[in-house]
N, C-alpha and C. Protein backbone atom coordinates (compact mmCIF):
# COMPACT_ATOMS: atom_id res chain seq x y z
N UNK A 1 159.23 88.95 20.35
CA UNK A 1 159.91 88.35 21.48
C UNK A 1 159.07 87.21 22.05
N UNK A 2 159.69 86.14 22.56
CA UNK A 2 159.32 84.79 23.05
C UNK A 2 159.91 85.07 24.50
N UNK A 3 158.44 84.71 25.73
CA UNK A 3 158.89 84.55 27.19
C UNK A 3 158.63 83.13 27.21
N UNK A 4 159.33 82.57 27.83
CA UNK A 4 159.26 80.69 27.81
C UNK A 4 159.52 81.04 29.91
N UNK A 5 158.71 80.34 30.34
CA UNK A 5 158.96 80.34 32.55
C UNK A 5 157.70 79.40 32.75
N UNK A 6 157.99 78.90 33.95
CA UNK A 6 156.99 78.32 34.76
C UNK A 6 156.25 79.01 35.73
N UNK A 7 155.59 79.08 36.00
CA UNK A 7 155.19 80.40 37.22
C UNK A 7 154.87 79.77 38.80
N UNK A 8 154.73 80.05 39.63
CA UNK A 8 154.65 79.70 40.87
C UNK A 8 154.22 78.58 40.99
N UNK A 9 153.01 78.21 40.32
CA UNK A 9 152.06 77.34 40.42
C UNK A 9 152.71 75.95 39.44
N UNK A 10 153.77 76.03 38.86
CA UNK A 10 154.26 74.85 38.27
C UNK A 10 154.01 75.05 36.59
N UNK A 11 153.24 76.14 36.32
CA UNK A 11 152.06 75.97 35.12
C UNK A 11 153.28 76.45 33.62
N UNK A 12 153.24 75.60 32.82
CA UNK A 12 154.18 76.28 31.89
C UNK A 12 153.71 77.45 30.91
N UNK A 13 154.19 78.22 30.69
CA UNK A 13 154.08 79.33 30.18
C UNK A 13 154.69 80.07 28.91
N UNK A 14 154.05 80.26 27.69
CA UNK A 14 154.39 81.01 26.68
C UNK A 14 154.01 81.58 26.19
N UNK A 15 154.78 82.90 26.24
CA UNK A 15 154.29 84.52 25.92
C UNK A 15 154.85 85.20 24.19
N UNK A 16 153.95 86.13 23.74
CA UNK A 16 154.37 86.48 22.73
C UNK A 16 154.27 87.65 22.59
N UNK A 17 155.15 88.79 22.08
CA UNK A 17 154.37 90.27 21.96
C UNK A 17 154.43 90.16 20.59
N UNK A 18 154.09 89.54 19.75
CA UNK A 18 154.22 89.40 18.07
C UNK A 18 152.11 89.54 18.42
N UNK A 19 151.64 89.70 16.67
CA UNK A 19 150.27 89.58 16.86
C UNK A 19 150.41 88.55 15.95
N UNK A 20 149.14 88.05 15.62
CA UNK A 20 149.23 86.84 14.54
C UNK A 20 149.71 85.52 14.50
N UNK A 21 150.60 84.92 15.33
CA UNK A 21 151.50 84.13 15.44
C UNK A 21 151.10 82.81 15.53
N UNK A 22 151.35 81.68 15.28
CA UNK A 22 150.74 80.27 15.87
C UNK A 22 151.74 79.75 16.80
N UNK A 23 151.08 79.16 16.98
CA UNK A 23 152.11 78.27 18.02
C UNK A 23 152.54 76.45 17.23
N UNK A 24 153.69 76.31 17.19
CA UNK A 24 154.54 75.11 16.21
C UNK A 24 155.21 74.67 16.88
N UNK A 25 154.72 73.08 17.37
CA UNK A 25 155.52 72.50 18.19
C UNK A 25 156.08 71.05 17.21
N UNK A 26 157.31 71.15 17.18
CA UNK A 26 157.78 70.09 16.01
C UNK A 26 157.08 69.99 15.06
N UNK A 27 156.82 70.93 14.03
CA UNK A 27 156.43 71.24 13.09
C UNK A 27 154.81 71.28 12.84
N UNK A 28 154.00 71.09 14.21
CA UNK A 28 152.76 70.47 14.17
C UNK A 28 152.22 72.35 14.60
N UNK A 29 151.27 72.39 13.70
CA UNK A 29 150.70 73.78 14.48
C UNK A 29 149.50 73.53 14.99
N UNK A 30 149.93 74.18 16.58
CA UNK A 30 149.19 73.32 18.13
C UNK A 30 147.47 73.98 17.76
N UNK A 31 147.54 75.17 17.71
CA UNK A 31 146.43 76.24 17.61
C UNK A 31 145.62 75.33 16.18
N UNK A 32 145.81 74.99 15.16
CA UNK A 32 145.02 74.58 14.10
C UNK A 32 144.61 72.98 14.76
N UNK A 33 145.38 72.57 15.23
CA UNK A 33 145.13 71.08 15.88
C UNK A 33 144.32 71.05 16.96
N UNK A 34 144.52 71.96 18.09
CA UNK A 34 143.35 72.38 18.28
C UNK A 34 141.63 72.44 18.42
N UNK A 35 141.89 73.35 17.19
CA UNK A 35 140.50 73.90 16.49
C UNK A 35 140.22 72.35 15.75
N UNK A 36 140.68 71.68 15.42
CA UNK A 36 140.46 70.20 14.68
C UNK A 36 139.84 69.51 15.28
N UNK A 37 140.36 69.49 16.49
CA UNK A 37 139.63 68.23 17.75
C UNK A 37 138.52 69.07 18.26
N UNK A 38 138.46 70.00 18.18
CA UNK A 38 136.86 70.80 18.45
C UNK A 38 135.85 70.23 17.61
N UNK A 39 136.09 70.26 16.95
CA UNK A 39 135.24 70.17 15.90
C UNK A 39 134.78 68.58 15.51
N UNK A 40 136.14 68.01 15.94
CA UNK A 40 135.78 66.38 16.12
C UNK A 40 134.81 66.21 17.50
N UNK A 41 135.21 66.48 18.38
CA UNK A 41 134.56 66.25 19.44
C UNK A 41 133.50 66.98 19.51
N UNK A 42 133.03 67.96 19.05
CA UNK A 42 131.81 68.14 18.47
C UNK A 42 131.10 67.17 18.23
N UNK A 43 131.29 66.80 16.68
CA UNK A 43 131.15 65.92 16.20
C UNK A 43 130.71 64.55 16.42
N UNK A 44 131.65 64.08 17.72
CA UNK A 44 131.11 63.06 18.35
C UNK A 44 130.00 63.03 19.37
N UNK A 45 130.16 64.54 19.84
CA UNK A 45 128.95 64.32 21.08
C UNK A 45 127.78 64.55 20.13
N UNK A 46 127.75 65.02 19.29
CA UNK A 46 126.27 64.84 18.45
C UNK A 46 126.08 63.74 18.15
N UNK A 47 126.79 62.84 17.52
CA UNK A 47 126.29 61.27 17.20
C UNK A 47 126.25 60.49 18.49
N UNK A 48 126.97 60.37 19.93
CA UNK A 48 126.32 60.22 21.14
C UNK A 48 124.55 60.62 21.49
N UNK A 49 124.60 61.76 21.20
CA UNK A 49 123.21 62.32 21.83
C UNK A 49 122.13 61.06 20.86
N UNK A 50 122.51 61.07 18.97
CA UNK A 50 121.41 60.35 18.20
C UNK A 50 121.84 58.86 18.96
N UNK A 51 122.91 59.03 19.23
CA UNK A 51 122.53 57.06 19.72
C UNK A 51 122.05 57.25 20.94
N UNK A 52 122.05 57.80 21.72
CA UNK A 52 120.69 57.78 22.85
C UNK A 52 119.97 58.08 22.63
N UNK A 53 119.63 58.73 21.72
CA UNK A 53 117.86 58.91 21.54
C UNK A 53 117.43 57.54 20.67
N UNK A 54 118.02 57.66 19.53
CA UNK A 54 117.80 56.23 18.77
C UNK A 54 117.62 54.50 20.44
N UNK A 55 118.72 54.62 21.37
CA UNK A 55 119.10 53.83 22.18
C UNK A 55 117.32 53.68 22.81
N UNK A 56 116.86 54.98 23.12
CA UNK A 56 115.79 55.19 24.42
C UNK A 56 114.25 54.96 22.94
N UNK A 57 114.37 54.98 22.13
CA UNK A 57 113.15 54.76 21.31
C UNK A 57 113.27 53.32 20.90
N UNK A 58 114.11 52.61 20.82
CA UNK A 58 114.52 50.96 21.12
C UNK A 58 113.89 50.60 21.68
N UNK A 59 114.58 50.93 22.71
CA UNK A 59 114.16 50.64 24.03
C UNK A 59 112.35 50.05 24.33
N UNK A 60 111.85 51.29 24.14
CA UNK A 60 110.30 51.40 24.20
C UNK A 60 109.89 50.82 23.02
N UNK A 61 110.15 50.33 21.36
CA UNK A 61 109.61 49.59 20.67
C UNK A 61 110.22 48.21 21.37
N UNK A 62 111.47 47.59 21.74
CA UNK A 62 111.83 46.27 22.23
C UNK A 62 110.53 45.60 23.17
N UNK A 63 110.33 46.76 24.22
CA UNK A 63 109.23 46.65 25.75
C UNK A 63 108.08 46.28 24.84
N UNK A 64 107.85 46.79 23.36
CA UNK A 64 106.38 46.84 23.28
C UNK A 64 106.11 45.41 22.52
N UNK A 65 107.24 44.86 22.01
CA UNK A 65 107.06 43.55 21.13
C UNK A 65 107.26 42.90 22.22
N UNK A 66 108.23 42.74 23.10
CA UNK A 66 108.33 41.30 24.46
C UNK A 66 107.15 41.27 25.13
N UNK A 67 106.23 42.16 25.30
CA UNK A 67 105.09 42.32 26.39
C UNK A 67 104.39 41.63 25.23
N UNK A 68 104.37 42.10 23.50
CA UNK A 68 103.19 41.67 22.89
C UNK A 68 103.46 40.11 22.69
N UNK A 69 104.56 39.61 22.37
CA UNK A 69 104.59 37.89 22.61
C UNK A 69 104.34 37.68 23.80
N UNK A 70 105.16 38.07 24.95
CA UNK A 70 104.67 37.61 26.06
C UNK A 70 103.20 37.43 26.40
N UNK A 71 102.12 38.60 26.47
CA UNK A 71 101.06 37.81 26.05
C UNK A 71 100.42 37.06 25.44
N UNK A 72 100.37 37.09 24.20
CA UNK A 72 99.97 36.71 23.23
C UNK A 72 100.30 35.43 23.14
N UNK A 73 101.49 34.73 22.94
CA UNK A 73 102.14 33.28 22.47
C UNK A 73 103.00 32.68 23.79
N UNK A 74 103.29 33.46 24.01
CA UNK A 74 104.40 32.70 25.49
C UNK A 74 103.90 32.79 27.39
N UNK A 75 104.36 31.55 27.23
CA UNK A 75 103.62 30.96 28.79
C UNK A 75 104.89 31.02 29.77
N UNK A 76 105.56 30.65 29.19
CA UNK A 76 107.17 30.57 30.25
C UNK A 76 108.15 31.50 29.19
N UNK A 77 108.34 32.92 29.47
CA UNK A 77 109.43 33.74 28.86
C UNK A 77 110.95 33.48 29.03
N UNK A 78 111.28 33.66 28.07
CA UNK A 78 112.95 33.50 28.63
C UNK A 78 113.58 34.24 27.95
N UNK A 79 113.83 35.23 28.38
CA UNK A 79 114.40 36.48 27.45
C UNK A 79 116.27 36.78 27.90
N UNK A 80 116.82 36.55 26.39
CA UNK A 80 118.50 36.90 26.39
C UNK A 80 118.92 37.51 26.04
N UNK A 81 119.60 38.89 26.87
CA UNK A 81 119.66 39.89 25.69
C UNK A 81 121.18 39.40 25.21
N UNK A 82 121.19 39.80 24.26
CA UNK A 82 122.51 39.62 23.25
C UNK A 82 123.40 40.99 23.52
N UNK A 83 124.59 41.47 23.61
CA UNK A 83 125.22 42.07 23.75
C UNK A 83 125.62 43.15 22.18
N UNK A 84 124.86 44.24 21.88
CA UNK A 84 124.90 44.61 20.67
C UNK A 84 126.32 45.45 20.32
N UNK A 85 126.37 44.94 18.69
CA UNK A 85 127.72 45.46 18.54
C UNK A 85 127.39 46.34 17.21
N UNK A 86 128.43 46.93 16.66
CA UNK A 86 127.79 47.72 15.31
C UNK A 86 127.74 46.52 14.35
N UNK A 87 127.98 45.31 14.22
CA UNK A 87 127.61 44.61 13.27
C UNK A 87 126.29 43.32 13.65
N UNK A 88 126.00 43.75 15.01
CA UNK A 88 124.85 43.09 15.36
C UNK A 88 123.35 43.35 14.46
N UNK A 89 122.71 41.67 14.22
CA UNK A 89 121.45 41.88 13.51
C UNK A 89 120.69 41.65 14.71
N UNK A 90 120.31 41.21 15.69
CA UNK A 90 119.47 40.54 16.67
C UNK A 90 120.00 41.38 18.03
N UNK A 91 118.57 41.77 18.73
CA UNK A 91 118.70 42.40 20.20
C UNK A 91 119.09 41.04 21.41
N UNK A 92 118.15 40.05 20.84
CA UNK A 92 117.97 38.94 22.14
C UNK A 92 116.72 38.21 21.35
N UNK A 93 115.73 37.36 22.27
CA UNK A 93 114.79 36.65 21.73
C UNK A 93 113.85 36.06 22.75
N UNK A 94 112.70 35.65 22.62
CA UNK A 94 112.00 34.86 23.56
C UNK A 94 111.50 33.75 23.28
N UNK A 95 111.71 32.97 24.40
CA UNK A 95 111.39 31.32 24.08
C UNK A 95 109.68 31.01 24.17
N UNK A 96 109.27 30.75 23.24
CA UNK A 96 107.92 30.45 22.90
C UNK A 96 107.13 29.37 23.38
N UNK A 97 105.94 29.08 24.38
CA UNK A 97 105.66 27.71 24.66
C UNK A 97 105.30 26.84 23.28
N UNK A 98 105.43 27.40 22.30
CA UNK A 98 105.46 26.08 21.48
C UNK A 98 107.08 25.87 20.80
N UNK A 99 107.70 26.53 21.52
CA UNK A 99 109.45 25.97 21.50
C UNK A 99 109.93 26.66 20.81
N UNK A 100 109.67 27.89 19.78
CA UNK A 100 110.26 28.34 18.70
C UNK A 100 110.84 29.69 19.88
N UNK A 101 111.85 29.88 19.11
CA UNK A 101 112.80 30.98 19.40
C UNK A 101 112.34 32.19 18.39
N UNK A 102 111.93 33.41 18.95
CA UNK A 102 111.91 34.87 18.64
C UNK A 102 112.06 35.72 18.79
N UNK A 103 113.65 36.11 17.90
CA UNK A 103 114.39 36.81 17.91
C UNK A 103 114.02 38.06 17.76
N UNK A 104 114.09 39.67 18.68
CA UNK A 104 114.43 40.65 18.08
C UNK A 104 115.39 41.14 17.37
N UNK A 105 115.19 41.84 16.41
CA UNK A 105 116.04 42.57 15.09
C UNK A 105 116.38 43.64 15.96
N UNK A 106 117.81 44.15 15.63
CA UNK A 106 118.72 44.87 15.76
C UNK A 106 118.25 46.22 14.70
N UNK A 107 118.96 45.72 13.80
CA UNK A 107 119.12 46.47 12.66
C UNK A 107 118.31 46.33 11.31
């Protein structure tokens, strides 16, 4: 038997006294679809977490090359960051007092 109601609260509702059963909404079975996007979204928050960690160890090698030109070769810095994309090679770059442009690598 199938109970199909809304209950007080607006909330829709479907009941089964069968055991085993899925639930098939226009031919799509909801319960396996589901369990699919679990597992995707899983999925994604793990490759989130490596791109912030990958993001935050950047980070601290980027700081350690701009400080090392900045001392080292450059008198007037001028640092741009570039807006990175997945097909980006270059972070940004610093302008060198002897005029040359040096670019950080991306990738």
């Amino acid at each position: 038997d199938v109970i199909v109601y809304t209950d007080e609260g607006g909330q829709f509702n479907i009941n089964t006294t069968g055991l085993g059963g899925g639930l098939v909404v226009n031919g799509v079975n909801v319960i396996l679809e589901m369990e699919q996007q679990k597992l995707t979204i899983s999925s994604q928050q793990s490759t989130i977490e490596m791109l912030n960690y990958t993001n935050q160890r950047f980070s601290l090698i980027h700081d350690y090359i701009y400080t090392k030109f900045r001392e080292e070769i450059c008198v007037d810095v001028s640092f741009t960051p570039i807006p990175v994309t997945a097909s980006a090679s270059w972070y940004g770059g610093v302008l060198a007092n002897n005029g040359l442009i040096y670019a950080i690598p991306w990738s």
